[in-house]
Structure formats: C-alpha cells, structure tokens
Protein backbone atom coordinates (compact mmCIF):
# COMPACT_ATOMS: atom_id res chain seq x y z
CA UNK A 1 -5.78 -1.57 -25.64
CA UNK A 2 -8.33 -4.44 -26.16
CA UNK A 3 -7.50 -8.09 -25.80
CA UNK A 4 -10.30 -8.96 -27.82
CA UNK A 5 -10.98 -12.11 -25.76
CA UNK A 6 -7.71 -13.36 -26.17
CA UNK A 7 -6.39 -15.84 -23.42
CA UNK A 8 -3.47 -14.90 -21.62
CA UNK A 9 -1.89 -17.89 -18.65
CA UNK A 10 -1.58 -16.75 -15.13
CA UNK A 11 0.07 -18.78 -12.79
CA UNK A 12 -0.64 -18.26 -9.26
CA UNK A 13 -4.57 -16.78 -10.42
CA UNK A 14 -6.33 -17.77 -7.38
CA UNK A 15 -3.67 -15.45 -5.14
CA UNK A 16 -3.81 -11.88 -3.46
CA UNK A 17 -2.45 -10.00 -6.68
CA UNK A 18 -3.03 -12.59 -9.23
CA UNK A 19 -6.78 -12.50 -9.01
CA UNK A 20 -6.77 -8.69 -8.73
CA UNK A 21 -4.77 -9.19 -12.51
CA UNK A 22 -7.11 -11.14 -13.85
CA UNK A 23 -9.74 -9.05 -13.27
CA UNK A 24 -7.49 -5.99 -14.75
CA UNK A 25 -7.04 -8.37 -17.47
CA UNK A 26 -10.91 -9.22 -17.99
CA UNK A 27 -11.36 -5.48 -18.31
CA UNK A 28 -9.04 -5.09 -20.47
CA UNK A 29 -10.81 -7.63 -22.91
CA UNK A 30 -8.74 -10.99 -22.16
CA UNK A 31 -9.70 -14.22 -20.70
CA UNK A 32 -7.13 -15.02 -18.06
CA UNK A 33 -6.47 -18.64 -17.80
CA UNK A 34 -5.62 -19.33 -14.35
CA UNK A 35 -2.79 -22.11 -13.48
CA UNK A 36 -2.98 -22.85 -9.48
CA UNK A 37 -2.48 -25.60 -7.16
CA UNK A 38 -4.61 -23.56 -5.06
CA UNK A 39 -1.81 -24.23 -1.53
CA UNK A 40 -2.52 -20.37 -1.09
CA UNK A 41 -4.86 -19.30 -3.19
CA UNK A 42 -8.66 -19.32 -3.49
CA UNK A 43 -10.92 -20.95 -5.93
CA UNK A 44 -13.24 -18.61 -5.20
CA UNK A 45 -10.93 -15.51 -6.48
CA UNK A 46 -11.10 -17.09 -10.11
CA UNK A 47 -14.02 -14.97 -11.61
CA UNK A 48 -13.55 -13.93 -14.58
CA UNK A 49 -11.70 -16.85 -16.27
CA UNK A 50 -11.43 -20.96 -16.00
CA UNK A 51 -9.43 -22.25 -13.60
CA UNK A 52 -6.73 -25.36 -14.54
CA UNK A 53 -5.45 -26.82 -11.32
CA UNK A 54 -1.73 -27.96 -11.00
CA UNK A 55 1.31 -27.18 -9.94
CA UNK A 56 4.13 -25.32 -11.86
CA UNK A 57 6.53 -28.13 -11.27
CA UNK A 58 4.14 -30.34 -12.98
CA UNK A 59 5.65 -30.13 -17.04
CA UNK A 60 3.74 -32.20 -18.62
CA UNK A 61 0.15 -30.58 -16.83
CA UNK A 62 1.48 -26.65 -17.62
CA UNK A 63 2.15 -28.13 -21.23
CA UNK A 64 -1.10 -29.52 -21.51
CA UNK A 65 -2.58 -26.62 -20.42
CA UNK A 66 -1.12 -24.41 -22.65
CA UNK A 67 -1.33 -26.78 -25.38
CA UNK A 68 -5.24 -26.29 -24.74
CA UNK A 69 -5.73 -22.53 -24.12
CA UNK A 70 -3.03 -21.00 -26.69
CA UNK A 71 -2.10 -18.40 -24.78
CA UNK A 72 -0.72 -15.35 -26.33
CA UNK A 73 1.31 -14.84 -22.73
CA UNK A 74 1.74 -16.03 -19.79
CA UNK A 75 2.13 -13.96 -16.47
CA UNK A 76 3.80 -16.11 -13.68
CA UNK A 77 2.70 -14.79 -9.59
CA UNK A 78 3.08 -18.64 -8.73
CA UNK A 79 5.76 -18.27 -5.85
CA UNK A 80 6.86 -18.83 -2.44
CA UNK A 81 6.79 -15.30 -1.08
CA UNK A 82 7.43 -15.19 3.25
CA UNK A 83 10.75 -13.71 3.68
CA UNK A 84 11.08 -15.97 6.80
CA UNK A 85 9.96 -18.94 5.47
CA UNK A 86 12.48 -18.62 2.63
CA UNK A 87 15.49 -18.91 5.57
CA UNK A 88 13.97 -21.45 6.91
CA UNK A 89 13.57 -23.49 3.81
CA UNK A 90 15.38 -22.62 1.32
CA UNK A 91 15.41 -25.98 -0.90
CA UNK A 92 11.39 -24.94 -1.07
CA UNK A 93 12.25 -21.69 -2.17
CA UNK A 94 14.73 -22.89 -4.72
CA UNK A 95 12.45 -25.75 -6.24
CA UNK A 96 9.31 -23.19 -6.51
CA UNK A 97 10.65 -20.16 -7.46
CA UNK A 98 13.66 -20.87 -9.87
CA UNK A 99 13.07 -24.50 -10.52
CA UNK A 100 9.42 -23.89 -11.29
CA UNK A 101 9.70 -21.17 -13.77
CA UNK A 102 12.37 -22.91 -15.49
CA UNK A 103 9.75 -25.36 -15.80
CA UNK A 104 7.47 -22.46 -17.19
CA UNK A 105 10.07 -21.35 -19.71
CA UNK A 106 10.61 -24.91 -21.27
CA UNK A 107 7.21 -24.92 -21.48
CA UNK A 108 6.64 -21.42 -23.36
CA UNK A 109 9.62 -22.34 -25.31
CA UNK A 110 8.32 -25.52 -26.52
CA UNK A 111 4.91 -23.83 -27.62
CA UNK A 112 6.11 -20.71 -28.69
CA UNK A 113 4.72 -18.58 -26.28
CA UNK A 114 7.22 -15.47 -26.60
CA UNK A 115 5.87 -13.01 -23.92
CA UNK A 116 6.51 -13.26 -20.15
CA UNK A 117 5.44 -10.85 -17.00
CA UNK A 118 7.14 -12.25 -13.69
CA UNK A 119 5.93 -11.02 -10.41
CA UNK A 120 9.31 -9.90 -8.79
CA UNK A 121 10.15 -8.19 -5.92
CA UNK A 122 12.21 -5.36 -4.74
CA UNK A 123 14.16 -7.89 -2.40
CA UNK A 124 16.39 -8.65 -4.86
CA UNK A 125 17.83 -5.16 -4.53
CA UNK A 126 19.13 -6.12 0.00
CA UNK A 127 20.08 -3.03 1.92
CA UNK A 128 20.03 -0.15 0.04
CA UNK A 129 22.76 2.30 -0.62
CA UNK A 130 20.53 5.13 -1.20
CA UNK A 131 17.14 6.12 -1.68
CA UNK A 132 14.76 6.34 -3.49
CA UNK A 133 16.09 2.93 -5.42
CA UNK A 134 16.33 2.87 -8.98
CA UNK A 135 16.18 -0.10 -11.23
CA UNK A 136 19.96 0.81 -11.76
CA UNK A 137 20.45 -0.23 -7.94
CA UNK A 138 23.26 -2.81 -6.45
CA UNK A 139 21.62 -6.85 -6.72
CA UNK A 140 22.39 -8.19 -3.29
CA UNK A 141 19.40 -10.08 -1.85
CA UNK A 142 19.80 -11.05 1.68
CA UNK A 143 17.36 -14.07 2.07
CA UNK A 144 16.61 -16.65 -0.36
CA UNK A 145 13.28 -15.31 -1.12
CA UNK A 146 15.15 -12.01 -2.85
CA UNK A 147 18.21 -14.65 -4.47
CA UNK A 148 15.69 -16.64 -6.04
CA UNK A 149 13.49 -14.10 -7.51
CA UNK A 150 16.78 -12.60 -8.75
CA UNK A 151 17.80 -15.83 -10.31
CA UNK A 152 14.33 -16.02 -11.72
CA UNK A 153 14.67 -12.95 -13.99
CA UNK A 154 17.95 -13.79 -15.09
CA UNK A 155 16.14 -17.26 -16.13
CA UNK A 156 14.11 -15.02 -18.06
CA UNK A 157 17.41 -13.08 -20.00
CA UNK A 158 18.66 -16.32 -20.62
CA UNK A 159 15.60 -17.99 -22.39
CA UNK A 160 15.32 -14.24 -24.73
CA UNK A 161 18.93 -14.59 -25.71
CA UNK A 162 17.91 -18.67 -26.54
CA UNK A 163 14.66 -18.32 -28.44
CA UNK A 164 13.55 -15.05 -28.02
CA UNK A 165 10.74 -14.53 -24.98
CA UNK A 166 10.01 -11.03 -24.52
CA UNK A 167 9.30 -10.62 -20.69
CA UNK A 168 8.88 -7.66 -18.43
CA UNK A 169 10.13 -8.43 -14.47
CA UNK A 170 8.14 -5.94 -12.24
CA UNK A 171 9.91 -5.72 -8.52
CA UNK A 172 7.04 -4.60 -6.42
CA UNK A 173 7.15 -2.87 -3.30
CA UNK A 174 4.53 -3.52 -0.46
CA UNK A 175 1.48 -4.69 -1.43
CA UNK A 176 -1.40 -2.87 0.04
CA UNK A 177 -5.28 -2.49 -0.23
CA UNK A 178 -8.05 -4.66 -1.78
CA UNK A 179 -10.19 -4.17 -4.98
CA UNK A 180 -11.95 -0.83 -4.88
CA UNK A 181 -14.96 -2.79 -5.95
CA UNK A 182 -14.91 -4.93 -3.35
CA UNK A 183 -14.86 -8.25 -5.31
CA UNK A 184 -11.52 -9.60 -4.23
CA UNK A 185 -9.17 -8.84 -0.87
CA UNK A 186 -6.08 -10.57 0.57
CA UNK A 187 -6.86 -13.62 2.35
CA UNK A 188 -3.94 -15.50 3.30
CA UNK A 189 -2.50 -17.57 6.21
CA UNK A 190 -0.15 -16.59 8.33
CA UNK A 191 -0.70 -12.83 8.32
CA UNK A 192 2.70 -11.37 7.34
CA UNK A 193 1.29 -8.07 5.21
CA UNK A 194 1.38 -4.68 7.73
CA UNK A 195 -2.54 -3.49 6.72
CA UNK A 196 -3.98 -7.01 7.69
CA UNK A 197 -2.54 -7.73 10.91
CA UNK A 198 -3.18 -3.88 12.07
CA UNK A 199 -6.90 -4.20 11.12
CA UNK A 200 -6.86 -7.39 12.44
CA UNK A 201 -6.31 -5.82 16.61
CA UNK A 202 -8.97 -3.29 15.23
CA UNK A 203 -11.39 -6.30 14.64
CA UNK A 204 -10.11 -7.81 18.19
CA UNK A 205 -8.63 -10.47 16.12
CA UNK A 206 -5.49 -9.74 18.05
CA UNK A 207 -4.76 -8.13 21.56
CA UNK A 208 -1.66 -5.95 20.56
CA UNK A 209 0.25 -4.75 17.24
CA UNK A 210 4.21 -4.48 17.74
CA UNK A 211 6.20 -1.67 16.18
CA UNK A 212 9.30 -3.17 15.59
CA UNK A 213 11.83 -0.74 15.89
CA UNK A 214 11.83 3.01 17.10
CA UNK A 215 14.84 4.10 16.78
CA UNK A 216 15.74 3.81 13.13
CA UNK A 217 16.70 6.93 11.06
CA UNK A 218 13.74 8.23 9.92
CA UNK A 219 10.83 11.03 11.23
CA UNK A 220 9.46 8.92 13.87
CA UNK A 221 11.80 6.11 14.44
CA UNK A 222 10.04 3.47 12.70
CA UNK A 223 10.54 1.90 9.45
CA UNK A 224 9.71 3.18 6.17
CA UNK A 225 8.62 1.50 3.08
CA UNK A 226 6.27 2.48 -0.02
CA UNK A 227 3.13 0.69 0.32
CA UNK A 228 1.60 0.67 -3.51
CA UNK A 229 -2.05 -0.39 -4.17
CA UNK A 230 -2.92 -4.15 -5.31
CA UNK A 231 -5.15 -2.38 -7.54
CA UNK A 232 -2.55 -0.17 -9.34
CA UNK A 233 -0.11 -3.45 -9.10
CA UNK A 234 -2.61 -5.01 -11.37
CA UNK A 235 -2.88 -2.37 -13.86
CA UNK A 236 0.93 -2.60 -14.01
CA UNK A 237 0.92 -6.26 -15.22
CA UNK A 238 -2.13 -4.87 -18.17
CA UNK A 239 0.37 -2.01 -18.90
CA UNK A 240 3.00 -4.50 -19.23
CA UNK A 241 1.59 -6.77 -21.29
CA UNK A 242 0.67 -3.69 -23.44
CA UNK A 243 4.02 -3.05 -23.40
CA UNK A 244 5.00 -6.39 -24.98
CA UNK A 245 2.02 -6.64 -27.18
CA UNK A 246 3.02 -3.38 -28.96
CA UNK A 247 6.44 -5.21 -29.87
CA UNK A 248 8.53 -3.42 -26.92
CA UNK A 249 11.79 -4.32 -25.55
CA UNK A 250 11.96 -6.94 -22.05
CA UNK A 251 13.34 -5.33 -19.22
CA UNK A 252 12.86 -4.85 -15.27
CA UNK A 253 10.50 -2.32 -13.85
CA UNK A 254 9.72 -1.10 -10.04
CA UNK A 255 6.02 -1.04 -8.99
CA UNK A 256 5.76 1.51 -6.30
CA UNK A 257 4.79 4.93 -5.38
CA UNK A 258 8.14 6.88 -4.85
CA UNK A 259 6.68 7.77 -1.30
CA UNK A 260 7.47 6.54 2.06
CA UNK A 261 5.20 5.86 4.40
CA UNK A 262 6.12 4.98 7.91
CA UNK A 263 4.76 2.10 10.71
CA UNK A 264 3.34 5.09 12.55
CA UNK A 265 1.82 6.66 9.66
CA UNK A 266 0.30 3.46 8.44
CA UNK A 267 -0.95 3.08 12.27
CA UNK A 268 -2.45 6.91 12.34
CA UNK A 269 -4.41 5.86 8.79
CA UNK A 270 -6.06 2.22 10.39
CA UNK A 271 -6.97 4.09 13.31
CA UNK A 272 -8.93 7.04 11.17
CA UNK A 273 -10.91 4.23 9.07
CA UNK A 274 -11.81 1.98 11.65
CA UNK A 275 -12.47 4.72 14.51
CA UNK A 276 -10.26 2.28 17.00
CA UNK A 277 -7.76 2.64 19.59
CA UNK A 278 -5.24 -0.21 18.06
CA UNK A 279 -3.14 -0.52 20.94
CA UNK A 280 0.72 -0.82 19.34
CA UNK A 281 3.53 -1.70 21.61
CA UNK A 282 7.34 -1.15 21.17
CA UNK A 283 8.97 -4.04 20.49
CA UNK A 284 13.02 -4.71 19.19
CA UNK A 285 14.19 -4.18 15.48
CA UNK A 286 13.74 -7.41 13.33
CA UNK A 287 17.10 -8.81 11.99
CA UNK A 288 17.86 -7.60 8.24
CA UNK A 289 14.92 -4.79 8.52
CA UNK A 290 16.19 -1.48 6.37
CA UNK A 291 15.18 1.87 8.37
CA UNK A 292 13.56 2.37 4.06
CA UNK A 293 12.65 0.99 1.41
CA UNK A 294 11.49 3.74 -1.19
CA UNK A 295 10.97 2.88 -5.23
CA UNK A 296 12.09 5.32 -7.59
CA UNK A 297 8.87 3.75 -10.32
CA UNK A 298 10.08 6.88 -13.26
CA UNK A 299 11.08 3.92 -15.17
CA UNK A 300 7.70 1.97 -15.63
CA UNK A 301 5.98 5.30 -15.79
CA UNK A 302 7.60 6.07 -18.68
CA UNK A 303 8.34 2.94 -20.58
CA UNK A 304 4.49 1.57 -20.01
CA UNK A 305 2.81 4.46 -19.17
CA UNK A 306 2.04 3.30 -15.97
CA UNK A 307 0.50 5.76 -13.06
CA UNK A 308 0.00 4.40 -9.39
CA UNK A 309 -3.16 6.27 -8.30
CA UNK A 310 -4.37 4.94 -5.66
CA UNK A 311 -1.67 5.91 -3.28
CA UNK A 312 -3.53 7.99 0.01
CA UNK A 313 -2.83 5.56 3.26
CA UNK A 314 -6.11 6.30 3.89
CA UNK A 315 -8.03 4.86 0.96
CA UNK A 316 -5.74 1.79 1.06
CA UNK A 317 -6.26 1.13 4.65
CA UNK A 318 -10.47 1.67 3.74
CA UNK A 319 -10.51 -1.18 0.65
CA UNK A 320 -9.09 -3.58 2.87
CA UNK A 321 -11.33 -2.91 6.00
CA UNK A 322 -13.89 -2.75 3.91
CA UNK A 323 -13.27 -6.22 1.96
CA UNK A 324 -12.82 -7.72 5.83
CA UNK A 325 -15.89 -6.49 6.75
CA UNK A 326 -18.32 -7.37 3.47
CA UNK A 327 -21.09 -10.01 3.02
CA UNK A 328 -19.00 -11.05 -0.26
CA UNK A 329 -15.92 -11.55 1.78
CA UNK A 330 -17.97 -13.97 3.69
CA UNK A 331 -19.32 -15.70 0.55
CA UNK A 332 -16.14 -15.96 -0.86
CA UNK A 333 -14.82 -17.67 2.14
CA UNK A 334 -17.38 -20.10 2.55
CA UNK A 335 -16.83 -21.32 -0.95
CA UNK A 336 -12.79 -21.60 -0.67
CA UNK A 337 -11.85 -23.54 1.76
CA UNK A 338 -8.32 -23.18 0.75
C-alpha cells in the first residue's frame, strides 16, 4: 500500500504513539497532518508532517483544519490516558475523551471524511474472566479512563449507522519500546509506563523501583500483562487504515502480543541491557490491579494482516534505553519544551 502523498489527520501527533504513526504513515507514502494542543506532546516529535495547533474541543479550529488539509482520514490518539488521573477527575476525562471526539465526528461528518482509527484501550474490557481476552470479552471498565474510551467507540457505531464513517477501534495493551531508529521515544510527565520508570533507577533517576504485588496468581507472584512494541502499535494504525482504504468493514481490534510478560521478567530484561543492579523493593498490591492482562490479537492478524514483531523484552527494553541515552533525545528535548 502507497498513500501517494495523501494527507491523513492525526490528533494527538506530537504524543508517544502518535508520532511513532506518523512516521509509519510517512513511510507508507502519506503526509500526516498533525492536530495537537501540544499539553503532552512534543513539537519536536512532528517530523514528517505540518503541525496545526489546537485543541479537539475547539470545532470551529478542527473544522478549519480539515477544511484546509482534505484529509482522506483522520486517526484520533488525542486523549486523557492516566488511569489515576481519570478517578480523580473524571469531568476531564469525560470532556476530552467522549466530548472531544464527538466534536471530531461532527466535524468528519460535516466534511465528509468517512474513515476513522481511534486509539482505544484494553481497559474497557475491567477484570477479566479469562485469559487470553478476546475482542468477544465482557465491557466492564472500572475507572473512567476505560468507560470513556468505551463510550468513545460506541460514538463511533453511532455516527456509521448516521452517515456512514468507517472506523477501526484498536484496544492496545501496554505500550512499550521506542523507534528502532532512534528518531522518536516516550517522553512524558509523570512517569506512569513500567520500562521508563525501571530505566529511570538504572540511570539513578530514582533510588528504588516497587513491585507492587507478590503474591498474585501467576509464576512469580507479580503481575502480568502483554507489553506490545510502539513500533508494531504504529504499523497497526497503517494496517488499519489499509484496512479501510481497501473498502473493509469498521470494527474493534486488540493490539498486543498474546504473551505475558511479568514485573519480574520485565525487571530481569532492564537489568541485562543496562548491566545495573536496579534495586526493586516489595511493596502492597495497587487497588483494581488484575494478577493478567493477556490479548488474544488473532483478530487484527487476520482481518488487517497485522504481525507484532518486535515482541523480545529484551529488544524493547534496548530501544528505549537507547532513545534515553542518545544525542537526538537531547536535541529533541531542547527544542520541545512541552
């Protein structure tokens, strides 16, 4: 598949696996227009692409924007994402995430944009009944974060059944990793992602990391999840878009591995790459922490032809030590203040 140039709207651009898409994209052979109010993300991520600054509860700026570019699609990352945060705040979490692709649909509606990738999550599945989950799997968020991303892709049904948007909703595991070509990482404040804050005690950057839990249900007592590449998230969104471009049908789609990995095992992998002791210390379980959380990703594999393949612990840990550690990381800090 070749985009030919063609643009495609990405809201949320400048962010950890937005900017890794719109590089996929520029591959690919589109121009990803990037739509960001740059709270979280980076001006420096927006490479290959312009950037159009504003916020996605801004209608009249998202229809002027599309209005200008034309997209052919429009790929929406621009959400509140800290699980935490969401309890906290839920009225935020509301406005951004449900209220603000409403916004987005009115707007693709009104120009006839009629093809939609949202960046969803597997937290709209909650505690799961059994593993690994398929796309088939009980909705019961348990945060706001997971009910609004839920609410989100039912937006999306909604506006198909009205005036026909074709979207794909990928839930994505754990994020993990940086780009392999060390162009782009995850730089984001407060640390909440496992791989950062570990390398970040192997740095010195912090004294201690805490293992929350060890006495969960699984091989070494600590929790399990399926940590899935940023890279091979990005070719997901490309495959999606394919997907759509090719005239096939909307639907939801897990992005992850179909392996577990644990704390411990994560741990073992950040001590190979950086050659450190990382001290970890025991601490209690977390409230609303599954023992697992393990993606059953047949689905996407077989309806877009999508392949994680960057999946060793290892080599995920090594992109994003060595995106901490790079003279572009530095660069690329200096000029994003954000």
């Amino acid at each position: 598949m070749r985009g030919m140039t063609q643009p495609v709207l990405v809201t949320g651009g400048a962010g950890y696996v937005g900017s890794h898409t719109c590089k996929a994209l520029a591959q690919a052979g589109f121009l990803p227009v990037t739509y960001d109010n740059l709270s979280t993300g980076h001006r420096a991520a927006v490479q290959w692409g312009p950037l159009e600054e504003g916020d996605i509860l801004e209608r009249e700026r998202l229809a002027e924007v599309v209005q200008q570019h034309q997209p052919i699609a429009v790929l929406h990352f621009a959400a509140s994402i800290r699980v935490a945060e969401s309890v906290a705040c839920p009225q935020a979490y509301y406005d951004n995430n449900v209220l603000g692709t409403l916004r987005l649909l009115e707007v693709c509606k009104r120009f006839e944009v009629d093809k939609f990738i949202l960046s969803s999550t597997a937290a709209v599945y909650g505690e799961p009944r059994s593993l690994p989950i398929p796309e088939s799997h009980p909705l019961r968020p348990v945060n706001p974060y997971g009910s609004t991303k839920l609410l989100a892709e039912r937006l999306l049904a909604d506006f198909e059944e009205e005036c026909g948007i074709r979207s794909c909703a990928l839930r994505y595991f754990n994020a993990a990793g940086a780009d392999p070509e060390g162009e782009l990482g995850a730089e984001h404040e407060p640390r909440s992602h496992l791989v950062p804050i570990l390398l970040e005690v192997a740095a010195g950057l912090r004294k201690t990391f805490e293992v929350y839990g060890a006495d969960y249900d699984t091989a070494d007592g600590s929790c399990v999840r399926d940590y899935v590449h940023v890279w091979d998230l990005a070719q997901g969104h490309v495959d999606a878009l394919a997907h759509l471009l090719r005239g096939g049908r909307s639907g939801v789609w897990n992005l992850g591995t179909g392996r577990g990995l644990s704390v411990h095992q994560m741990l073992a992998a950040a001590r190979e790459v950086t050659g450190g002791a990382i001290e970890a210390l025991p601490a209690p379980r977390r409230a609303g922490d599954p023992p697992a959380l393990v993606a059953d990703p047949s689905a996407a594999m077989e309806a877009l032809g999508w392949t994680p393949r960057l999946t060793d612990p290892v080599t995920m840990v090594r992109h994003h030590w060595d995106w901490m550690n790079s003279s572009q990381r530095r660069a690329w800090l200096a000029q994003s203040p954000s």
